[in-house]
Protein backbone atom coordinates (compact mmCIF):
# COMPACT_ATOMS: atom_id res chain seq x y z
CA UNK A 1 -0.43 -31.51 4.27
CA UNK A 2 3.17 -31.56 3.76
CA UNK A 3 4.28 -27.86 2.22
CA UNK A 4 5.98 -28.56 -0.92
CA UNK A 5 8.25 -25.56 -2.82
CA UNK A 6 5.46 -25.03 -5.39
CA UNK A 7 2.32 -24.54 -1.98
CA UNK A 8 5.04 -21.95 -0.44
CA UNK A 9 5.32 -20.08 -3.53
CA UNK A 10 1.36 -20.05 -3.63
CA UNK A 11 1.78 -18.51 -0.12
CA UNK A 12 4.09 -15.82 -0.78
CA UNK A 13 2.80 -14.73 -4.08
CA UNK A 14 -1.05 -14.43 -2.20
CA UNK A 15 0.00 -12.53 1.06
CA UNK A 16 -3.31 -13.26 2.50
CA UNK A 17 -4.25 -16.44 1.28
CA UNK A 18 -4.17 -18.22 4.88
CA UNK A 19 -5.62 -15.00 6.60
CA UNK A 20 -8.98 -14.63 7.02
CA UNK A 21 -9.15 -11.29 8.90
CA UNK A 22 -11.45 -9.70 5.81
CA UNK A 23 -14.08 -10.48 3.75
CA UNK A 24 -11.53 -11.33 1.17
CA UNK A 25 -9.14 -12.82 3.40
CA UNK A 26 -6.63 -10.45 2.93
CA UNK A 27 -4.89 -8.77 5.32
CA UNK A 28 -2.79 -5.39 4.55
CA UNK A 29 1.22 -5.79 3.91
CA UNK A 30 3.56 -4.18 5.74
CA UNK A 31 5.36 -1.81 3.40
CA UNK A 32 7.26 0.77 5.11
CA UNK A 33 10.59 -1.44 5.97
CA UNK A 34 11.37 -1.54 2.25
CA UNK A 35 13.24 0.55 -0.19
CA UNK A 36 14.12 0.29 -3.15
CA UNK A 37 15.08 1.36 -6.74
CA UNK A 38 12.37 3.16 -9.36
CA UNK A 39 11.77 0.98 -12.79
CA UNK A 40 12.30 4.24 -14.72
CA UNK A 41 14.28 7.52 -14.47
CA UNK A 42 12.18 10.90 -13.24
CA UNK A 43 10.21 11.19 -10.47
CA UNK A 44 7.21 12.27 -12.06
CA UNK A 45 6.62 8.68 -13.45
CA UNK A 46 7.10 7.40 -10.37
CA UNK A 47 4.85 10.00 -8.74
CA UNK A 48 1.92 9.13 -10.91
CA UNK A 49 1.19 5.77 -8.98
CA UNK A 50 0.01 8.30 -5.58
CA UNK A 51 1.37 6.87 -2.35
CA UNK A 52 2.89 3.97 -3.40
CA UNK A 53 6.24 3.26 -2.96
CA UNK A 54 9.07 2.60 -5.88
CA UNK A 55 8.64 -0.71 -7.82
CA UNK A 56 10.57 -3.71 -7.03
CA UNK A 57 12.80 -4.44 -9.66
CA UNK A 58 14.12 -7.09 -10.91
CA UNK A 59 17.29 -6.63 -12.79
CA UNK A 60 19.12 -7.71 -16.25
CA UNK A 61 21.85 -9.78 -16.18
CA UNK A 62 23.26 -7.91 -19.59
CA UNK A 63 21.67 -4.98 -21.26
CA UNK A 64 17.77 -4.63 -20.76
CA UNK A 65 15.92 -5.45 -24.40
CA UNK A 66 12.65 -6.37 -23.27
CA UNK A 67 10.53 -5.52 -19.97
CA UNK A 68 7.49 -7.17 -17.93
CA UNK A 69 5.45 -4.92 -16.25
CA UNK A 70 3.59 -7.22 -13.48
CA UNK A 71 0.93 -5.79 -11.24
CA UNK A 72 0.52 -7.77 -8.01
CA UNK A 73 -3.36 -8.51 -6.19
CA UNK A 74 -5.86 -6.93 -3.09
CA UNK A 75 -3.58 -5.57 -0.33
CA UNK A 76 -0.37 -7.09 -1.11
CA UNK A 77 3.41 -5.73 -2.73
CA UNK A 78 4.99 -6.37 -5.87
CA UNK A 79 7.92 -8.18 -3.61
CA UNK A 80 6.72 -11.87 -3.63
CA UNK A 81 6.11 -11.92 -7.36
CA UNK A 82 9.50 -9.88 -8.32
CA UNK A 83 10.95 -12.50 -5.92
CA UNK A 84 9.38 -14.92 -8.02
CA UNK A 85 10.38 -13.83 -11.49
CA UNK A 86 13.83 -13.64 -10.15
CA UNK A 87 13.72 -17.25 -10.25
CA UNK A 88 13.07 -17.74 -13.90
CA UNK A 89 14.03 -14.58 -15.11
CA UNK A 90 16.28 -14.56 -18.90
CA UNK A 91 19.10 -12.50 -18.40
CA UNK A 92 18.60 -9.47 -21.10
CA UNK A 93 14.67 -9.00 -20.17
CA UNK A 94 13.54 -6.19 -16.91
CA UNK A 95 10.62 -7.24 -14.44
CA UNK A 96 9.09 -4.43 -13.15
CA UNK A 97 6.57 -5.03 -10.27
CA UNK A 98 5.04 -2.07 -8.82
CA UNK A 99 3.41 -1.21 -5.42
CA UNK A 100 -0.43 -0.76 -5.10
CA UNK A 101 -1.47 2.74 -3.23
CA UNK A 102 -3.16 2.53 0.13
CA UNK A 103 -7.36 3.33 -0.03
CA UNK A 104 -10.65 2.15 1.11
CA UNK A 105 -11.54 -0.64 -0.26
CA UNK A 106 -15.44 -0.36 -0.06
CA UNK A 107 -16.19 -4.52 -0.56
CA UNK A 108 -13.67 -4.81 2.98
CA UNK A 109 -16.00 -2.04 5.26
CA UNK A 110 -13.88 0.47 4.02
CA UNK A 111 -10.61 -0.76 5.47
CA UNK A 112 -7.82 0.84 4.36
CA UNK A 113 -5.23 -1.01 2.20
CA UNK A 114 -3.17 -1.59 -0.92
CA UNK A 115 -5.04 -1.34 -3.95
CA UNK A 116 -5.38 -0.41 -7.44
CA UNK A 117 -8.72 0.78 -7.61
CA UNK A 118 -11.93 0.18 -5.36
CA UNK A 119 -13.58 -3.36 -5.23
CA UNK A 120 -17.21 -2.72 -4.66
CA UNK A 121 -18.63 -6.21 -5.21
CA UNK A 122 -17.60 -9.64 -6.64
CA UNK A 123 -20.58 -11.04 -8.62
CA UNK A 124 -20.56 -10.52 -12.19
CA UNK A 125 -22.70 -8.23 -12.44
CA UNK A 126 -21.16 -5.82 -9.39
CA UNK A 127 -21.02 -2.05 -9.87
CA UNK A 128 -17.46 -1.08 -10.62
CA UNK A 129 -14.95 1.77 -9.54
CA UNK A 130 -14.69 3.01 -12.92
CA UNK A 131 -12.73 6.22 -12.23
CA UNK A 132 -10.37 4.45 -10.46
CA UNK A 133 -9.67 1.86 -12.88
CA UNK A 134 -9.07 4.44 -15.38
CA UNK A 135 -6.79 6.10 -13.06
CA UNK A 136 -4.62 2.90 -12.41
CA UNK A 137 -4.82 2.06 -15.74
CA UNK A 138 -3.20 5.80 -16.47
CA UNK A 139 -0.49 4.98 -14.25
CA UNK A 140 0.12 1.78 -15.86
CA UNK A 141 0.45 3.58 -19.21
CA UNK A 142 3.05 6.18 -17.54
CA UNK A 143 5.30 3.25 -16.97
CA UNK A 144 5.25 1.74 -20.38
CA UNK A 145 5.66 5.09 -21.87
CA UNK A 146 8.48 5.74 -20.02
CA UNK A 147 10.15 2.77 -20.93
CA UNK A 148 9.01 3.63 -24.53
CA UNK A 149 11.28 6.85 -23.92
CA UNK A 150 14.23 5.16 -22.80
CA UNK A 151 14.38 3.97 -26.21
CA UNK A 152 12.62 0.10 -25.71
CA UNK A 153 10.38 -0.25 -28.69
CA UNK A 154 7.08 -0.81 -27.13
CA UNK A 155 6.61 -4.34 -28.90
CA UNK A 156 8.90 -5.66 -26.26
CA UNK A 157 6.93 -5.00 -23.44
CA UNK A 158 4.73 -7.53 -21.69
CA UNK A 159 1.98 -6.54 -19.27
CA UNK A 160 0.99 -8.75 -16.68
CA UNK A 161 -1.19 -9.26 -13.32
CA UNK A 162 -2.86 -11.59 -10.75
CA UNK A 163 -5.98 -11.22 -9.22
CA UNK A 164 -6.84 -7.61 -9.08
CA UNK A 165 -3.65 -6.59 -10.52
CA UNK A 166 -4.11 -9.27 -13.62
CA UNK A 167 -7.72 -7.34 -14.25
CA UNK A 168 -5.73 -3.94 -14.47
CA UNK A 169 -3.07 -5.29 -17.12
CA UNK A 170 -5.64 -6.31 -18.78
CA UNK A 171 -7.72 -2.99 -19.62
CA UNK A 172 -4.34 -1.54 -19.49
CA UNK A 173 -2.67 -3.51 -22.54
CA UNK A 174 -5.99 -3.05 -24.56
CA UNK A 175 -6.84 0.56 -24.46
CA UNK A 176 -3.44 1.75 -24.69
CA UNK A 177 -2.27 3.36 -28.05
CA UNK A 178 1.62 1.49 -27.33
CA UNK A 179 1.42 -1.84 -29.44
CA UNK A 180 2.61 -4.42 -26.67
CA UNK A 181 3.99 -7.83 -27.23
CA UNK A 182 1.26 -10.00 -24.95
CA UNK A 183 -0.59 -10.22 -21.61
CA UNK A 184 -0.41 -12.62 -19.03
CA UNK A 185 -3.41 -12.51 -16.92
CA UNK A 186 -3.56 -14.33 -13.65
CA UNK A 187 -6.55 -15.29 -11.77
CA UNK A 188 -8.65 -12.40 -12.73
CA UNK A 189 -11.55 -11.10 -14.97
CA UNK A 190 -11.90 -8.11 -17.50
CA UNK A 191 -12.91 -5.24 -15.80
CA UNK A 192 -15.69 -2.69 -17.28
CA UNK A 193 -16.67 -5.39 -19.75
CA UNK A 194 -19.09 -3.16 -21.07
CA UNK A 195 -17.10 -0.32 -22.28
CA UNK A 196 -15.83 -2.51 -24.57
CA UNK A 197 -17.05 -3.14 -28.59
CA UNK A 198 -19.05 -6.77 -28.89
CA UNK A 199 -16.49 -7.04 -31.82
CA UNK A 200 -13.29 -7.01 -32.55
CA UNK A 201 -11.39 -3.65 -30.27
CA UNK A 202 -10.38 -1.30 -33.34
CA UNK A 203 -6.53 -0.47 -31.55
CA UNK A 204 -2.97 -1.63 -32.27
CA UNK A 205 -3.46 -4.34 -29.50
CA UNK A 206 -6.51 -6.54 -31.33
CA UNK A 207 -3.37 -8.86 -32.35
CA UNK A 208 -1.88 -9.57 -28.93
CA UNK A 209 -1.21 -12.75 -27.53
CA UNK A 210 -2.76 -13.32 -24.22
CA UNK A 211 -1.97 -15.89 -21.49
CA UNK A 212 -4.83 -16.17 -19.30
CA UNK A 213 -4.36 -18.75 -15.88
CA UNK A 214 -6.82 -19.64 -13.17
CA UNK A 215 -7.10 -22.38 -10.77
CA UNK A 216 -10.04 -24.30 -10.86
CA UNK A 217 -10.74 -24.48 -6.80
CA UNK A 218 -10.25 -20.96 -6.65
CA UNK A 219 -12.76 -19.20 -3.80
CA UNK A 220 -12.30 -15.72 -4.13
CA UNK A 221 -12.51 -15.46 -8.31
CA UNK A 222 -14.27 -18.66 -9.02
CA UNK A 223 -13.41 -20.29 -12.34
CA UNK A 224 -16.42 -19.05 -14.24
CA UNK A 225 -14.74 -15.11 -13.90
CA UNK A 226 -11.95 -16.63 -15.74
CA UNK A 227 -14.15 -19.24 -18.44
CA UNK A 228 -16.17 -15.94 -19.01
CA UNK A 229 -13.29 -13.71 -19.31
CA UNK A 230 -11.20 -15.80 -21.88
CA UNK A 231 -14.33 -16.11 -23.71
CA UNK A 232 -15.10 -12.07 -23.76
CA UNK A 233 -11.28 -11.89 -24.36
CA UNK A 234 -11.42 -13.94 -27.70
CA UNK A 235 -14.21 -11.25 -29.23
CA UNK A 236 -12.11 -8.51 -28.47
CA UNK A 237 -8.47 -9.84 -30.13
CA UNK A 238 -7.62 -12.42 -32.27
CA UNK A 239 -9.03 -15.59 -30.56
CA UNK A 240 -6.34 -17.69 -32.06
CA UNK A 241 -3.72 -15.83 -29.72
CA UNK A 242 -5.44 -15.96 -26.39
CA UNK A 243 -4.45 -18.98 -24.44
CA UNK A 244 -6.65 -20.48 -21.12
CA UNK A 245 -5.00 -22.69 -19.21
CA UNK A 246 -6.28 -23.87 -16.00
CA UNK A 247 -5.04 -26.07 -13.06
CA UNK A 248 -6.12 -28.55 -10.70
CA UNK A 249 -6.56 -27.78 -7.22
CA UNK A 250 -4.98 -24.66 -7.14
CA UNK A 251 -6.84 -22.09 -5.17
CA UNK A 252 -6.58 -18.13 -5.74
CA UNK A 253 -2.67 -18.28 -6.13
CA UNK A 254 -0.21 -19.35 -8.37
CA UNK A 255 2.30 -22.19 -8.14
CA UNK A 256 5.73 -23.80 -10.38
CA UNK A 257 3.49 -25.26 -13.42
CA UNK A 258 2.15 -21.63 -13.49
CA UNK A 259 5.54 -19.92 -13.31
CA UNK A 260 6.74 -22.45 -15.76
CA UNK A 261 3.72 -21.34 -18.46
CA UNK A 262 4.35 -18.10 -17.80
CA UNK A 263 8.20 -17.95 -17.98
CA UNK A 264 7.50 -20.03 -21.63
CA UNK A 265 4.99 -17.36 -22.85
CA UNK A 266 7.69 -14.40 -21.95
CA UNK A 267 10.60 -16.02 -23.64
CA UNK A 268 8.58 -17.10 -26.63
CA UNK A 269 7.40 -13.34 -26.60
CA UNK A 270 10.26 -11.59 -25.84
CA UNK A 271 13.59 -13.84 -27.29
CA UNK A 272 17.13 -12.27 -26.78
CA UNK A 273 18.22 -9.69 -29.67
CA UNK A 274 21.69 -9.98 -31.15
């Protein structure tokens, strides 16, 4: 098959996608060449997210009005997708892709590697690292607070993921107490599904606007995590303002029709203030 731009951003946006060295097929990404700036001032912030290194950052053309906080997947870095928001980024809004911490990963014998929390299982019905999730999801918070303190009203932050990463923006953005301007939620599924109210959640998020993607050849999440998480999704906020959009023949990754969606979602979201 010939590699076309969109297959080779699949590639480097799933770091393990080809590998199949785990029972994930993911391998662990090298992390220790890189270095590079924090999204927010104080180290304490920074600190919060143990182990991992800074966030990749990409930059504002003109002064910063809006931010996207994007959480990357299993055992990879926030590189590849800061790499790809750099292509389509509007000039006065900040993407801020942090680095997962390295730990056991029990679903992968234990293996050591980049993670947000522990996967244990990935049926439905699996137990789940609950702790750990609330952890992440703590860390998470620390970022858009900080932001928040900087003086960015928190209304003009998106939160965003894929894979693994896209299930953490998601608890994150709807048990914070920060009002946020949308998620986009890549290739994932709501984690601890059942902590949540069969109606309506009662915080300042049961408004948001939610992008949800998935690829409907996907191996790793199979479509139905995503069918049944847009559907859970649309009890829990305003169904009219969560979007699923799927695509054909994409596996667990993302491609350009993606990156298009999700560049239209941010700027519709997040427009430039005069």
């Amino acid at each position: 098959m010939t590699q076309t731009k969109s297959t080779r951003l699949s590639t480097r946006l799933w770091a393990g996608r080809t590998q199949r060295s785990h029972p994930l097929g993911l391998r662990p990404s090298a992390r220790s060449a890189f270095h590079f700036r924090c999204a927010v001032s104080g180290a304490g912030v920074c600190a919060a997210i143990t182990s991992a290194p800074l966030p990749a950052i990409v930059p504002t053309v003109q002064k910063a009005t809006a931010v996207v906080i994007f959480l990357h997947g299993l055992a990879d870095t926030g590189h590849g997708w800061a790499e790809a928001f750099a292509g389509i980024r509007s000039a006065h809004i900040k993407y801020i892709c942090p680095h997962e911490p390295v730990m056991p990963i029990t679903l992968n014998m234990n293996m050591a590697m980049p993670s947000w929390f522990d996967i244990i299982g990935l049926s439905p019905d699996s137990q789940e690292d609950e702790t750990g999730i609330k952890q992440a999801a703590e860390s998470v918070k620390a970022l858009i607070d900080q932001e928040v303190k900087n003086g960015l009203p928190s209304n003009r932050i998106i939160s965003g993921g894929f894979s693994q990463g896209g299930a953490l923006s998601q608890y994150t953005a709807l048990t914070t107490q920060q009002k946020l301007a949308g998620i986009t939620a890549l290739s994932c599924w709501l984690p601890l599904r059942a902590s949540f109210p069969q109606g309506p959640i009662s915080g300042v998020n049961r408004d948001i606007s939610i992008l949800q993607c998935h690829g409907d050849l996907d191996p790793l999440l199979p479509l139905m995590f995503g069918s049944l998480t847009a559907e859970r999704l649309k009890t829990l906020v305003n169904p009219t303002n969560v979007t699923f959009k799927t695509y054909g023949g994409m596996m667990h990754s993302s491609g350009q029709q993606e990156m298009m969606a999700i560049k239209q979602f941010i700027d519709k979201l997040l427009p430039p203030i005069d």
